[in-house]
Protein backbone atom coordinates (compact mmCIF):
# COMPACT_ATOMS: atom_id res chain seq x y z
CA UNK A 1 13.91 -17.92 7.68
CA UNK A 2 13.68 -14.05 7.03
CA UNK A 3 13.05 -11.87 9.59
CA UNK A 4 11.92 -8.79 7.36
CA UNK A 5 13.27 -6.48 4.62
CA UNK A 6 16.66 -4.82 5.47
CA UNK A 7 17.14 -2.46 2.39
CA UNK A 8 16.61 -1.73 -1.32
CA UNK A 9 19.92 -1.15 -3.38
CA UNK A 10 18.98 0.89 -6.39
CA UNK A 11 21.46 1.67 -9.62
CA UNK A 12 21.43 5.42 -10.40
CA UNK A 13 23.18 7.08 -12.96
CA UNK A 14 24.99 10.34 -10.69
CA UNK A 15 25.71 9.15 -7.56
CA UNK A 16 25.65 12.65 -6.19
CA UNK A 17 22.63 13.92 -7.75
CA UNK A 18 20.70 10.46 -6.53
CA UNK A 19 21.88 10.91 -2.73
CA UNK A 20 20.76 14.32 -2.53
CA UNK A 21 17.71 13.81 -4.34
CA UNK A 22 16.78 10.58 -1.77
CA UNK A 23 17.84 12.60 1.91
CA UNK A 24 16.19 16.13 0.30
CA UNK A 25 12.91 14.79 -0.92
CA UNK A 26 12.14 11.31 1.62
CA UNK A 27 14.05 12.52 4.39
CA UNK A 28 16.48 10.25 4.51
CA UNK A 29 20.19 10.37 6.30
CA UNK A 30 22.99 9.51 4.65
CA UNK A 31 24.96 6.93 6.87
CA UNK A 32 27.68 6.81 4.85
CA UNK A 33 29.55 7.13 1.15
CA UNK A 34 32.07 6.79 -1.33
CA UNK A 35 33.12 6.93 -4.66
CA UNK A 36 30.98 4.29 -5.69
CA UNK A 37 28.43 3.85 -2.73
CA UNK A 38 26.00 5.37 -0.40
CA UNK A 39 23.57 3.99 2.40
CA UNK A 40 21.48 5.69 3.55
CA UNK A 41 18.30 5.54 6.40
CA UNK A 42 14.96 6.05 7.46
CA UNK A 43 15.39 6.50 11.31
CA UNK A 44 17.92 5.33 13.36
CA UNK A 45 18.31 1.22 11.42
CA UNK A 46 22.06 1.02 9.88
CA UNK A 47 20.26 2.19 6.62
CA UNK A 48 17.65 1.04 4.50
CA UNK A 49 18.76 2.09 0.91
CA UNK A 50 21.67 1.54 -0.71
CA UNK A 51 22.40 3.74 -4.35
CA UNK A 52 25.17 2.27 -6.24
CA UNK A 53 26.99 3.97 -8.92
CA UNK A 54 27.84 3.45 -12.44
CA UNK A 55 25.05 0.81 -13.85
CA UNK A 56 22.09 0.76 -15.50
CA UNK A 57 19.41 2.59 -13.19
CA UNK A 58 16.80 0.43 -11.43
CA UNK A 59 16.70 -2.21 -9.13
CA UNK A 60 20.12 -3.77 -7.79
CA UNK A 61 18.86 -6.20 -5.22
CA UNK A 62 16.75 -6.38 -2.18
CA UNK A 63 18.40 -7.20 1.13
CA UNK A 64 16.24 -9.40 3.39
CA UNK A 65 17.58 -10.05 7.24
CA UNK A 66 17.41 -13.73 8.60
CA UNK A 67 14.81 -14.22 11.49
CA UNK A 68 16.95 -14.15 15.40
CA UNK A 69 18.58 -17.50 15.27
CA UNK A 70 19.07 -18.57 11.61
CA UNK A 71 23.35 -18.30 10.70
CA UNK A 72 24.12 -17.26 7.28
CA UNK A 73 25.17 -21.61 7.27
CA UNK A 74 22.01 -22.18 7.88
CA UNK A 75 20.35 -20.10 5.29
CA UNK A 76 23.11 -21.49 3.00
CA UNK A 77 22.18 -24.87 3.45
CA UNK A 78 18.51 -24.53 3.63
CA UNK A 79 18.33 -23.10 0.22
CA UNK A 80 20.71 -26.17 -0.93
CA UNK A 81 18.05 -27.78 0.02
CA UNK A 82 15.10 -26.44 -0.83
CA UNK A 83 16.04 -24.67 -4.16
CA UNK A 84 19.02 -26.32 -5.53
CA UNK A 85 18.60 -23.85 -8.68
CA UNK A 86 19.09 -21.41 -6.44
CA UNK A 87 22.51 -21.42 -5.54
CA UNK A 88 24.14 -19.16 -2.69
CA UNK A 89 26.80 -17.31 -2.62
CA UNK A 90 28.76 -16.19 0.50
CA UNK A 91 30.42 -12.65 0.15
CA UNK A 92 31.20 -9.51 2.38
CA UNK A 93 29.13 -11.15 5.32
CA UNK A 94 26.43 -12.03 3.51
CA UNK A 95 24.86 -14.56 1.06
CA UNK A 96 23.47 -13.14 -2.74
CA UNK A 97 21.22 -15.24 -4.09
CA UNK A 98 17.94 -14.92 -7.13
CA UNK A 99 14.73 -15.42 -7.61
CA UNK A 100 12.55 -17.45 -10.29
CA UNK A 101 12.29 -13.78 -11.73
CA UNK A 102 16.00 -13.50 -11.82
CA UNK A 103 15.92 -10.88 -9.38
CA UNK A 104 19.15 -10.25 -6.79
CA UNK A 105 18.67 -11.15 -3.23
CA UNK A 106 20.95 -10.17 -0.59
CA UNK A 107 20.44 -12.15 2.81
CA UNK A 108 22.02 -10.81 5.84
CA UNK A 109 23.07 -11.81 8.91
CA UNK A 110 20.20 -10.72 11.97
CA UNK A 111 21.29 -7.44 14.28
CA UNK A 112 19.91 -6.98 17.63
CA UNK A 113 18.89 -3.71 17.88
CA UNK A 114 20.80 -1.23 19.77
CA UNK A 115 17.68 -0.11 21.75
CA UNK A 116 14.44 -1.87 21.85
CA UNK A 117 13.01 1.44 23.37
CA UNK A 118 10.11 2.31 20.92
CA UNK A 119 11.01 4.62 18.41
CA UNK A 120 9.85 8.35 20.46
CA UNK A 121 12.17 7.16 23.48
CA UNK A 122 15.10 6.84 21.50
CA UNK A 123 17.94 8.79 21.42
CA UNK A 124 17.79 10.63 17.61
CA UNK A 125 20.21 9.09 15.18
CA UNK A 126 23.19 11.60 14.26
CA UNK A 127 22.14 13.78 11.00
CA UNK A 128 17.97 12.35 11.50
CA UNK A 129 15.43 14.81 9.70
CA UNK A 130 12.74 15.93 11.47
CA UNK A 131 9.60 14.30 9.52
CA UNK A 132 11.75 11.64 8.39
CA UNK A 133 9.99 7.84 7.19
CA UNK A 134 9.55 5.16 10.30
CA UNK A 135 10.92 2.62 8.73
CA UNK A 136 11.19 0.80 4.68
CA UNK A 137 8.34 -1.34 5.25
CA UNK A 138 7.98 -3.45 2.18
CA UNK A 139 8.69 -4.06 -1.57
CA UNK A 140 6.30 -4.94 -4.61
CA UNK A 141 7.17 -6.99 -7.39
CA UNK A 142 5.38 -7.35 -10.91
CA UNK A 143 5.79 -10.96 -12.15
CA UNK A 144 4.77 -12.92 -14.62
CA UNK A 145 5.41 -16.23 -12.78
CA UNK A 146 3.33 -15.64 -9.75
CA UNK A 147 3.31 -19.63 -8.62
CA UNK A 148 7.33 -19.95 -9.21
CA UNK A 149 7.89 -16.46 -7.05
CA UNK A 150 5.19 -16.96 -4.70
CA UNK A 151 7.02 -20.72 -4.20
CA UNK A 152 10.31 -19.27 -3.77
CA UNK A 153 9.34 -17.03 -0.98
CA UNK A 154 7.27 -18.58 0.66
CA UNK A 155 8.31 -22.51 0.81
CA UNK A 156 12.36 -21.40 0.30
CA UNK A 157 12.64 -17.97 2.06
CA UNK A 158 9.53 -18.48 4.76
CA UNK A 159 7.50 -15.77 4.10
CA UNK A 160 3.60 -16.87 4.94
CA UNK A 161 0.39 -16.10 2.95
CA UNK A 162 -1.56 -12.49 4.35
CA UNK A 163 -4.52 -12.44 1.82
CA UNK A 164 -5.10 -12.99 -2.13
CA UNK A 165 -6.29 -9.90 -4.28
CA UNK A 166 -8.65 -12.62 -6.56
CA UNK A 167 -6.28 -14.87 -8.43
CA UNK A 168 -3.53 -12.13 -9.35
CA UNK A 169 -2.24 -11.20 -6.55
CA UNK A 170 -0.60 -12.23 -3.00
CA UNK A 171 0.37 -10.14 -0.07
CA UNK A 172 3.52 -11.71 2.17
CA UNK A 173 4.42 -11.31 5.88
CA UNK A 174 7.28 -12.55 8.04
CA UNK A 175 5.87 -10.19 11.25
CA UNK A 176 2.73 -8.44 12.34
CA UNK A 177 2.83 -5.71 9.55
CA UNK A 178 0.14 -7.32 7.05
CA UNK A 179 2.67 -7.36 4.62
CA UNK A 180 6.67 -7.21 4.18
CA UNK A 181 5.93 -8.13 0.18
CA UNK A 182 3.40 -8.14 -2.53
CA UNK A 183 3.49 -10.19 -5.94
CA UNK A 184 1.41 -8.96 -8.67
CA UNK A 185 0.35 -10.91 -11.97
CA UNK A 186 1.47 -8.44 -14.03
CA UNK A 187 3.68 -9.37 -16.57
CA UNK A 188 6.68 -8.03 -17.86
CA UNK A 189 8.38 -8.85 -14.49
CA UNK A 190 9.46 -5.24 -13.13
CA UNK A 191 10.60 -3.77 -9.22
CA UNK A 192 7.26 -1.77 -8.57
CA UNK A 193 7.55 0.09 -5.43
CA UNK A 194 9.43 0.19 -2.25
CA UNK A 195 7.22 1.80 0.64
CA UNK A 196 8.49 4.37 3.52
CA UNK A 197 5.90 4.03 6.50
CA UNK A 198 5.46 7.33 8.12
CA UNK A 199 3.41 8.13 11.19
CA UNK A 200 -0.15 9.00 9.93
CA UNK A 201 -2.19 10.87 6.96
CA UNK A 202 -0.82 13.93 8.76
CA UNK A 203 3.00 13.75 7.83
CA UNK A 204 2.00 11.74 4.26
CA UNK A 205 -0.14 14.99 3.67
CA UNK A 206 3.48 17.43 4.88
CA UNK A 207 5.75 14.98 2.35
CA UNK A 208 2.92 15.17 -0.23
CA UNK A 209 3.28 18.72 -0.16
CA UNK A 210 6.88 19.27 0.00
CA UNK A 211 7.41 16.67 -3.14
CA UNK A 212 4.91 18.61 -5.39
CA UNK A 213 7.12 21.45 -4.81
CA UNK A 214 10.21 19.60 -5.84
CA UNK A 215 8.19 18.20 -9.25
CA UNK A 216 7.13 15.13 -8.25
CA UNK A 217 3.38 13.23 -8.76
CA UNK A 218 1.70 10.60 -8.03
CA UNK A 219 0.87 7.71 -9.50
CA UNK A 220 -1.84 6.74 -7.83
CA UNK A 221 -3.30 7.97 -4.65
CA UNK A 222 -3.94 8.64 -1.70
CA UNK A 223 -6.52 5.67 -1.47
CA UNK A 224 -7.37 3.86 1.27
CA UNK A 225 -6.59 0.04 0.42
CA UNK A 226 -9.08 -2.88 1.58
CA UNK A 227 -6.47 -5.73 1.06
CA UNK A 228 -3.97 -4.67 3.81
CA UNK A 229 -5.74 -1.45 5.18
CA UNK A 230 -3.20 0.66 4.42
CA UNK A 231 -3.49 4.49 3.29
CA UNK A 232 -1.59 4.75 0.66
CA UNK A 233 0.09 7.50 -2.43
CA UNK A 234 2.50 6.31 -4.99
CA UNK A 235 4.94 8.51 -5.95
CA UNK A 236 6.86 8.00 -9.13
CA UNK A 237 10.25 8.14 -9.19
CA UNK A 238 11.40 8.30 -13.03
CA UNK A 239 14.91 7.82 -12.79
CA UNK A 240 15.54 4.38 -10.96
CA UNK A 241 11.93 3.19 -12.73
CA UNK A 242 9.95 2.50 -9.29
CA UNK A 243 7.37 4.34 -7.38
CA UNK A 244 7.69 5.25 -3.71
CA UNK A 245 4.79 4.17 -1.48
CA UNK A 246 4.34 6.20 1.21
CA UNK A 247 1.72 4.62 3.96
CA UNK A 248 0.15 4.64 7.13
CA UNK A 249 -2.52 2.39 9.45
CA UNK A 250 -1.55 -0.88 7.76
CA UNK A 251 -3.38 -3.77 9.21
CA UNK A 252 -1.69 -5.67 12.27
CA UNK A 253 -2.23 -9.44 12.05
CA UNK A 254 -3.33 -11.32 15.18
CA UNK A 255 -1.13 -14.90 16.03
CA UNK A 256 -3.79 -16.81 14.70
CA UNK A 257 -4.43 -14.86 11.10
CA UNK A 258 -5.80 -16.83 8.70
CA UNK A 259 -5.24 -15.80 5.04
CA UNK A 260 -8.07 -14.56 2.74
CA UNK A 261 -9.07 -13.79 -0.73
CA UNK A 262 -10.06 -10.78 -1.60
CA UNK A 263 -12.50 -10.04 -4.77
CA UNK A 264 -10.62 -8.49 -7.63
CA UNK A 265 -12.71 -5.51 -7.52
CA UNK A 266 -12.50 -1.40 -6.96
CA UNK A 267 -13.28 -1.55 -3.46
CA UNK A 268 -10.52 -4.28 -2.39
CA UNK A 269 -7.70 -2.16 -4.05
CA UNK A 270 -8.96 1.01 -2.85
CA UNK A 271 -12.26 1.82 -0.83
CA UNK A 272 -12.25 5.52 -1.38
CA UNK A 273 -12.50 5.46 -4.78
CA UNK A 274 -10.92 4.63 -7.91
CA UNK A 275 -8.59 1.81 -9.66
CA UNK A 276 -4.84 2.55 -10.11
CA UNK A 277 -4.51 3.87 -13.75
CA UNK A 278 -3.31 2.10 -16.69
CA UNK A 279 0.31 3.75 -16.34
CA UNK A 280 0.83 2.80 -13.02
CA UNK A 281 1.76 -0.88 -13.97
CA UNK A 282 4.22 0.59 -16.39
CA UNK A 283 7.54 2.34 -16.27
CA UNK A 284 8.10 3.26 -19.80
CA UNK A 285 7.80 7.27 -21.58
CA UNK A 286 4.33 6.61 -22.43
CA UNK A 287 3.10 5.88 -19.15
CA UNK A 288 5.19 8.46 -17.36
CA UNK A 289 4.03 11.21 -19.90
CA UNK A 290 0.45 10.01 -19.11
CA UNK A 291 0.65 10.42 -15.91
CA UNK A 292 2.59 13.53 -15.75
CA UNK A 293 0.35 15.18 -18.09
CA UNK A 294 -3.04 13.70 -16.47
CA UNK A 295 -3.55 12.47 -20.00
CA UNK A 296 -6.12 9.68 -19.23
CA UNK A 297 -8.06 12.22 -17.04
CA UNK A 298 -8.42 14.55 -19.98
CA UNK A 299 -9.49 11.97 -22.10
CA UNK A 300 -6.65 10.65 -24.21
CA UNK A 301 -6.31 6.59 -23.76
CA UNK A 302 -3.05 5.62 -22.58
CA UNK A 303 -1.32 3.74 -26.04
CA UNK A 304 -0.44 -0.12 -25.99
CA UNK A 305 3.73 -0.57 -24.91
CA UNK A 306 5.59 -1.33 -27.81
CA UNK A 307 7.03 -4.31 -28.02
C-alpha cells in the first residue's frame, strides 16, 4: 500500500529560527511558508519536511505516499479492515492515522513525478542549493512494542521484511533502497532519526565539515553499516530531539531478496569499527552533554535516565 516516505513534520519552538537553521545547515529549500507553517525540500520533490509552529518540539507525524494505484478510499478501507483500532481520518487530501506506538501518520495521495529524467538531467528546482541532500530516504523509530509496530507496517501499511539485526531489530522496504524504515527494540518509544541521502562519502565529508562549523556533532559515525550497507554519520539535532542521518551506498535489493538475520554483533552495526554509544539511544541532557563533551571517551560512564 505505501509507495515510500513523503516527509517528516517536526514541532519546533521559533518557526523562523527552525527554517533557517534546516535550509542553512542540510541544504534544504524552502518551498513555501506562513505564519504557522513551512515545507521545505531536498531536491526538486514538493518538499520533504514540514516544521510546524507553536507545539511541543519533536516529532509531528510522518507522511507516507500510497504506492501508483491505491486511492486514499482504498487506503481508507483497507485499514478498516485490517486494523479496525486504527481508525482513519480523511482531511486536507489526505488520511491521518497512528501507530501501535501512538505515533501520527499522514498518508497521501501518489504524485507522478513531473520528470522521470534522473536527477543530473533535470531542470534545477527554483531556490536548489548546490550540495543539497538527494532525497529523505528513511525514518527510524525506537519502540518498545517491536511485534505490534512491526505488524502494523508491515501486514496493515505493506511494508516487507529487508533483514533482522538479531532479535531487536527490523529494517523495512517498500522499493529497492534496502530500507524506507527501521524499528529498534529500544524502549522508551522515541522518533530516532530521519536520513538525507546525499551522493557519496565525498559531499557527507563537505556537510560534515560545514556543520562542525555551525556547532553541530555527531552522534555516532561515520561507520560503515553491515545490515543495509550504508555509510553512515548521525548528527544530533537537540532541539526537535532526533538525529539526522546522513548516508550514502545503501544496498539495492534484487526482485527476488530474501530477508536475513543479522548477528547482534559490532561488525553487523558497523564494520569499521565501533558500537553506537550509550547516548545515542537517548535524547535527554545527560546523553546530549555526554556526547557533546566526549564524556564516555574520556572516561566518565554515561549515568542511568531518571525515571
Amino acid at each position: 500500500m505505501i509507495g515510500g516516505v513523503h516527509h517528516v513534520a517536526l514541532a519546533v519552538a521559533d518557526l523562523d529560527e527552525a527554517v533557517d537553521r534546516w535550509a542553512r545547515q542540510f541544504g534544504l529549500t524552502v518551498r513555501d511558508r506562513d505564519l504557522a507553517t513551512a515545507r521545505l525540500a531536498c531536491d526538486d520533490e514538493p518538499y520533504c519536511l514540514e516544521l510546524l509552529a507553536g507545539r511541543q518540539p519533536g516529532l509531528h507525524h510522518v507522511g507516507w505516499e500510497l504506492a501508483r494505484g491505491i486511492t486514499l478510499e482504498d487506503a481508507r478501507a483497507h485499514l478498516a479492515a485490517a486494523h479496525p483500532s486504527a481508525a482513519a481520518e480523511r482531511h486536507d487530501g489526505s488520511l491521518w492515522t497512528t501507530d501501535p506506538d501512538g505515533n501520527c501518520i499522514e498518508l497521501l495521495p501518489y504524485l507522478a513525478p513531473a520528470s522521470r529524467l534522473v536527477a543530473h538531467a533535470r531542470p534545477a528546482a527554483p531556490g536548489s542549493h548546490a550540495g543539497h541532500p538527494r532525497k529523505l530516504g528513511h525514518v527510524n523509530f525506537l519502540t518498545g512494542a517491536l511485534g505490534e509496530q512491526l505488524r502494523f507496517y508491515g501486514e496493515v501499511l505493506g511494508m516487507r521484511v529487508t533483514d533482522w539485526l538479531g532479535d531487536g531489530g527490523v529494517w523495512l522496504h517498500t522499493g529497492t533502497d534496502h530500507h524506507v524504515m527501521a524499528l529498534i527494540d529500544k524502549p522508551p518509544a522515541h522518533f530516532h532519526h530521519l536520513a538525507f541521502d546525499v551522493v557519496d562519502i565525498g559531499q557527507m565529508r563537505m556537510a560534515l565539515d560545514h556543520l562542525g562549523r555551525d556547532g553541530r556533532w555527531l552522534g555516532w559515525g561515520p561507520v560503515r553499516h553491515g545490515v543495509g550497507g550504508n555509510i553512515a554519520s548521525y548528527v544530533r539535532i537537540v532541539e526537535e530531539e532526533c538525529f539526522v542521518e546522513l548516508y550514502c551506498d545503501m544496498e539495492q535489493l534484487q526482485a527476488d531478496h530474501q530477508p536475513r538475520r543479522w548477528p547482534d554483533d559490532r561488525f553487523s552495526s558497523n564494520t569499521w569499527g565501533q558500537l553506537p554509544p550509550r547516548s545515542y539511544f537517548r535524547f535527554d541532557e545527560a546523553a546530549i552533554e555526554s556526547e557533546r563533551e566526549s564524556l564516555e571517551m574520556l572516561g566518565i560512564p554515561l549515568s542511568e535516565p531518571v525515571a
